[in-house]
Protein backbone atom coordinates (compact mmCIF):
# COMPACT_ATOMS: atom_id res chain seq x y z
CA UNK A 1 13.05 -13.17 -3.08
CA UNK A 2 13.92 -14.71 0.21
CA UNK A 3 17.66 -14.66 -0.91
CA UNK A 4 17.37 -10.58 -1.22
CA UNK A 5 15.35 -10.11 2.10
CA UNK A 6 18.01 -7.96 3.68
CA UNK A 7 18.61 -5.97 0.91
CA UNK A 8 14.71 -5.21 0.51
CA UNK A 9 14.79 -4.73 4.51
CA UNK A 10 17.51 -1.91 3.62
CA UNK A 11 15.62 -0.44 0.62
CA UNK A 12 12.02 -0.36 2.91
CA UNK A 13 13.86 1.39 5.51
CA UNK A 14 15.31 3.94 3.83
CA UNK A 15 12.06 4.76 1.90
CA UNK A 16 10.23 5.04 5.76
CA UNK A 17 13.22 6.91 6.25
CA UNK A 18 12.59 9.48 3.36
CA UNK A 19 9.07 9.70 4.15
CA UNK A 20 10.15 10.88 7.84
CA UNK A 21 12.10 13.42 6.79
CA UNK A 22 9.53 14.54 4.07
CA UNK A 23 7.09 14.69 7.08
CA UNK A 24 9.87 16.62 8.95
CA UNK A 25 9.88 19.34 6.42
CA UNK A 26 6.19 19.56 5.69
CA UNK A 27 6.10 20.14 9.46
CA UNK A 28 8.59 22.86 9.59
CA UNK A 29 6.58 24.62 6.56
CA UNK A 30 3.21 24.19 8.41
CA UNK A 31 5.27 25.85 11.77
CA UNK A 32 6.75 28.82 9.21
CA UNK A 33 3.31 28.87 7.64
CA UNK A 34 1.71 29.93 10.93
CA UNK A 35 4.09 32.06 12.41
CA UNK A 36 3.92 33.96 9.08
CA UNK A 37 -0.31 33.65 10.34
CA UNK A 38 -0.62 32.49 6.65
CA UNK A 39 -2.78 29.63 8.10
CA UNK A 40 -5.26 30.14 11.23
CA UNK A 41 -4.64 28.42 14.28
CA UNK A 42 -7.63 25.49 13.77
CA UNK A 43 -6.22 24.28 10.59
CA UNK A 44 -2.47 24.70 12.09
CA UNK A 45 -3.50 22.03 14.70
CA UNK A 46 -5.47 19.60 12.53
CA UNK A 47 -2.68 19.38 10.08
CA UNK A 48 -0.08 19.02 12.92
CA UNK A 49 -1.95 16.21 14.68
CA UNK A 50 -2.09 14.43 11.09
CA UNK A 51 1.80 14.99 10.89
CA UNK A 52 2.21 14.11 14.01
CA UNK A 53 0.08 10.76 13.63
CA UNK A 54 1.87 9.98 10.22
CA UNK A 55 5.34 10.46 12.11
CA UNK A 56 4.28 8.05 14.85
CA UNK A 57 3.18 5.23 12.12
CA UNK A 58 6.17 5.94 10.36
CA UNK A 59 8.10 5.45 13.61
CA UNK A 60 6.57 2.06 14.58
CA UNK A 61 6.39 0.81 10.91
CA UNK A 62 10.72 1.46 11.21
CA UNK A 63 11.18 -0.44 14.12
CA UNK A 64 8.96 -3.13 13.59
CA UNK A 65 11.70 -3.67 10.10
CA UNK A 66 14.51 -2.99 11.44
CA UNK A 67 13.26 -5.45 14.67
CA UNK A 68 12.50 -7.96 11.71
CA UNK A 69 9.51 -8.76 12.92
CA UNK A 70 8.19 -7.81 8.88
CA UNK A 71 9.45 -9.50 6.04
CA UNK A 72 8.30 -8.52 2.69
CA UNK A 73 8.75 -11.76 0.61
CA UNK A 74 6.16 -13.30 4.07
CA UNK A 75 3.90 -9.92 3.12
CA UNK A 76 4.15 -10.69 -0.32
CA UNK A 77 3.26 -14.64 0.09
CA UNK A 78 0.17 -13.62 2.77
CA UNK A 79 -0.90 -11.21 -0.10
CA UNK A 80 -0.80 -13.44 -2.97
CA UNK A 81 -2.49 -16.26 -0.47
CA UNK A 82 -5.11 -13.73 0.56
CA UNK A 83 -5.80 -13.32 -3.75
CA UNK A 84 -5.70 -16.63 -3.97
CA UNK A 85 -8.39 -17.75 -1.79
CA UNK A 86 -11.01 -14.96 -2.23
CA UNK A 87 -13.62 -16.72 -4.74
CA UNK A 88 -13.32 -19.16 -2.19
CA UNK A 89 -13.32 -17.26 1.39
CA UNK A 90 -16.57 -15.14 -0.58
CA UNK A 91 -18.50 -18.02 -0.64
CA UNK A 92 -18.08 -19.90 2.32
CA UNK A 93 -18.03 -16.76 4.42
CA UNK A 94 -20.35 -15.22 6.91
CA UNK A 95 -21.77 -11.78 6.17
CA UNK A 96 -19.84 -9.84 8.30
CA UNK A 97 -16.11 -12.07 6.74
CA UNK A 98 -17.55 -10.98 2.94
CA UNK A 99 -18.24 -7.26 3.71
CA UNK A 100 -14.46 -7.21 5.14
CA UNK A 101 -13.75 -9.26 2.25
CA UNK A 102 -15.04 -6.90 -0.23
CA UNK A 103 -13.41 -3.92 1.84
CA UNK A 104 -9.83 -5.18 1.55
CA UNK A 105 -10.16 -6.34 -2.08
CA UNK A 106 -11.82 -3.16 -3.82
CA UNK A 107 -11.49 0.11 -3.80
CA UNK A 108 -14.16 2.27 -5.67
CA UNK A 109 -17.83 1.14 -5.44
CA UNK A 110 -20.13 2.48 -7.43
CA UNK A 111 -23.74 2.39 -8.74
CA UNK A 112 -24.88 3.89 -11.79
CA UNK A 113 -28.82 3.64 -11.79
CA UNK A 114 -29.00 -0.14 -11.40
CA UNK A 115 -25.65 -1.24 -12.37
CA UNK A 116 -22.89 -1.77 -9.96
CA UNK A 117 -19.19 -0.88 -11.00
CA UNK A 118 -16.29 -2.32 -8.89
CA UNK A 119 -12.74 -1.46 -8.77
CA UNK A 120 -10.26 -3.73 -7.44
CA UNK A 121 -8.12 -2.04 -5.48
CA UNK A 122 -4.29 -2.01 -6.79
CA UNK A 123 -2.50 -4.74 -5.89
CA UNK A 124 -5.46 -6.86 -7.11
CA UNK A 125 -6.36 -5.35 -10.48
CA UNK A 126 -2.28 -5.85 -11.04
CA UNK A 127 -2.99 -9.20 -10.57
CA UNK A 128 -6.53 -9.73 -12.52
CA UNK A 129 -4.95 -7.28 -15.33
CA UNK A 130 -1.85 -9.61 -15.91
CA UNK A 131 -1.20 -11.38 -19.54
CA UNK A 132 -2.93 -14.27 -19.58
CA UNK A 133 -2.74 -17.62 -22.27
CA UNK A 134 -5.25 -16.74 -24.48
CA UNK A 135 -6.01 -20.62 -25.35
CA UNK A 136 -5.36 -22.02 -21.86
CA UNK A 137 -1.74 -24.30 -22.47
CA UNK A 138 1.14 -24.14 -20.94
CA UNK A 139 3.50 -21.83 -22.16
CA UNK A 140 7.33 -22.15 -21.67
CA UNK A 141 8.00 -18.41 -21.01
CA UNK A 142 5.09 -18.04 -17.88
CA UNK A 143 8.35 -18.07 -15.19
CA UNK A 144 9.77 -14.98 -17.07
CA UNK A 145 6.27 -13.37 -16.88
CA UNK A 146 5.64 -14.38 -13.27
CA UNK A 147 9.08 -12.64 -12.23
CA UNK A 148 8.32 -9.73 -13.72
CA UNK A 149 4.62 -9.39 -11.83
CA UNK A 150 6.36 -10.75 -8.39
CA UNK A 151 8.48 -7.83 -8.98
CA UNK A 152 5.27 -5.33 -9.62
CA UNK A 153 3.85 -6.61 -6.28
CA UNK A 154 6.91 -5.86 -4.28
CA UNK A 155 7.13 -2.47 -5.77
CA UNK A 156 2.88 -2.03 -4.90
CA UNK A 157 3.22 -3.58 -1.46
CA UNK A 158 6.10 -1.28 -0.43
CA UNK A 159 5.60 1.84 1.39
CA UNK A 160 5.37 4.76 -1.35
CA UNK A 161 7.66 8.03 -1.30
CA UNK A 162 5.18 10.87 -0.80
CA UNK A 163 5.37 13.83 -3.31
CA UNK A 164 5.75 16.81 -0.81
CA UNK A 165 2.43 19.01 -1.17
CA UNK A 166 2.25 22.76 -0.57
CA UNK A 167 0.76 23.82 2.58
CA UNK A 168 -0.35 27.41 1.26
């Protein structure tokens, strides 16, 4: 993965890119959309400051690759550390490092009368969903299996092309 860095540098830059311009437009339909006064001028402003907000993200998110100061095999190693280490960092923690814990690892809590349900959030569940051995040995095709869920990590921890929404 190392040995591709600047080619996934490239590739993550031009998806910020495309999510720029996507933000771009959606702007320039929200601007149409109230000078047509399809939209009144409270929700014109709250949707601009989020596309404005988004844009700025986007902005520093661009420089900080292009700067290389982000590498996405590093991401991808302080990820699979981070999953790694949970049972561990869960048990030893204080309160306060096991509620962030449990905040970065899940994302839908909930209780049905007295029986919690908790989703991993994406990147995880990839991870805890994975083919395992089913008796335990080792098995002489696990590199072929591990490329192909490095390669479903990259693709999760990447930043996603937005589907344009409609703004009326």
């Amino acid at each position: 993965m190392r040995a591709n860095a600047a080619q996934q540098q490239q590739e993550t830059i031009a998806a910020l890119n495309l999510r720029l311009c996507q933000i771009d437009d959606r702007l320039s339909r929200l601007t149409d959309a109230y000078i047509d006064r399809l939209i009144e001028l409270e929700l014109f402003e709250a949707r601009k400051k989020a596309l404005l907000s988004e844009r700025l993200d986007l902005n520093s998110q661009i420089a900080s690759w292009q700067d290389r100061k982000r590498d996405a095999s590093e991401e991808l190693a302080k990820f699979l550390e981070r999953a790694d280490g949970a049972c561990l960092a869960y048990k030893i923690g204080t309160v306060e490092e096991k509620r962030d814990l449990l905040d970065a690892l899940t994302s839908n809590r909930i209780i049905d009368r007295k029986t919690p349900t908790i989703m991993l959030s994406l990147p995880f569940r990839a991870i805890a969903d994975r083919p395992k051995s089913a008796d335990g040995s080792p098995r002489r095709d696990i590199h072929r299996t591990w490329k192909c869920l490095l390669a479903m990590m990259m693709t999760l921890l990447q930043p996603k092309q937005e589907v344009p929404e409609k703004l009326v």
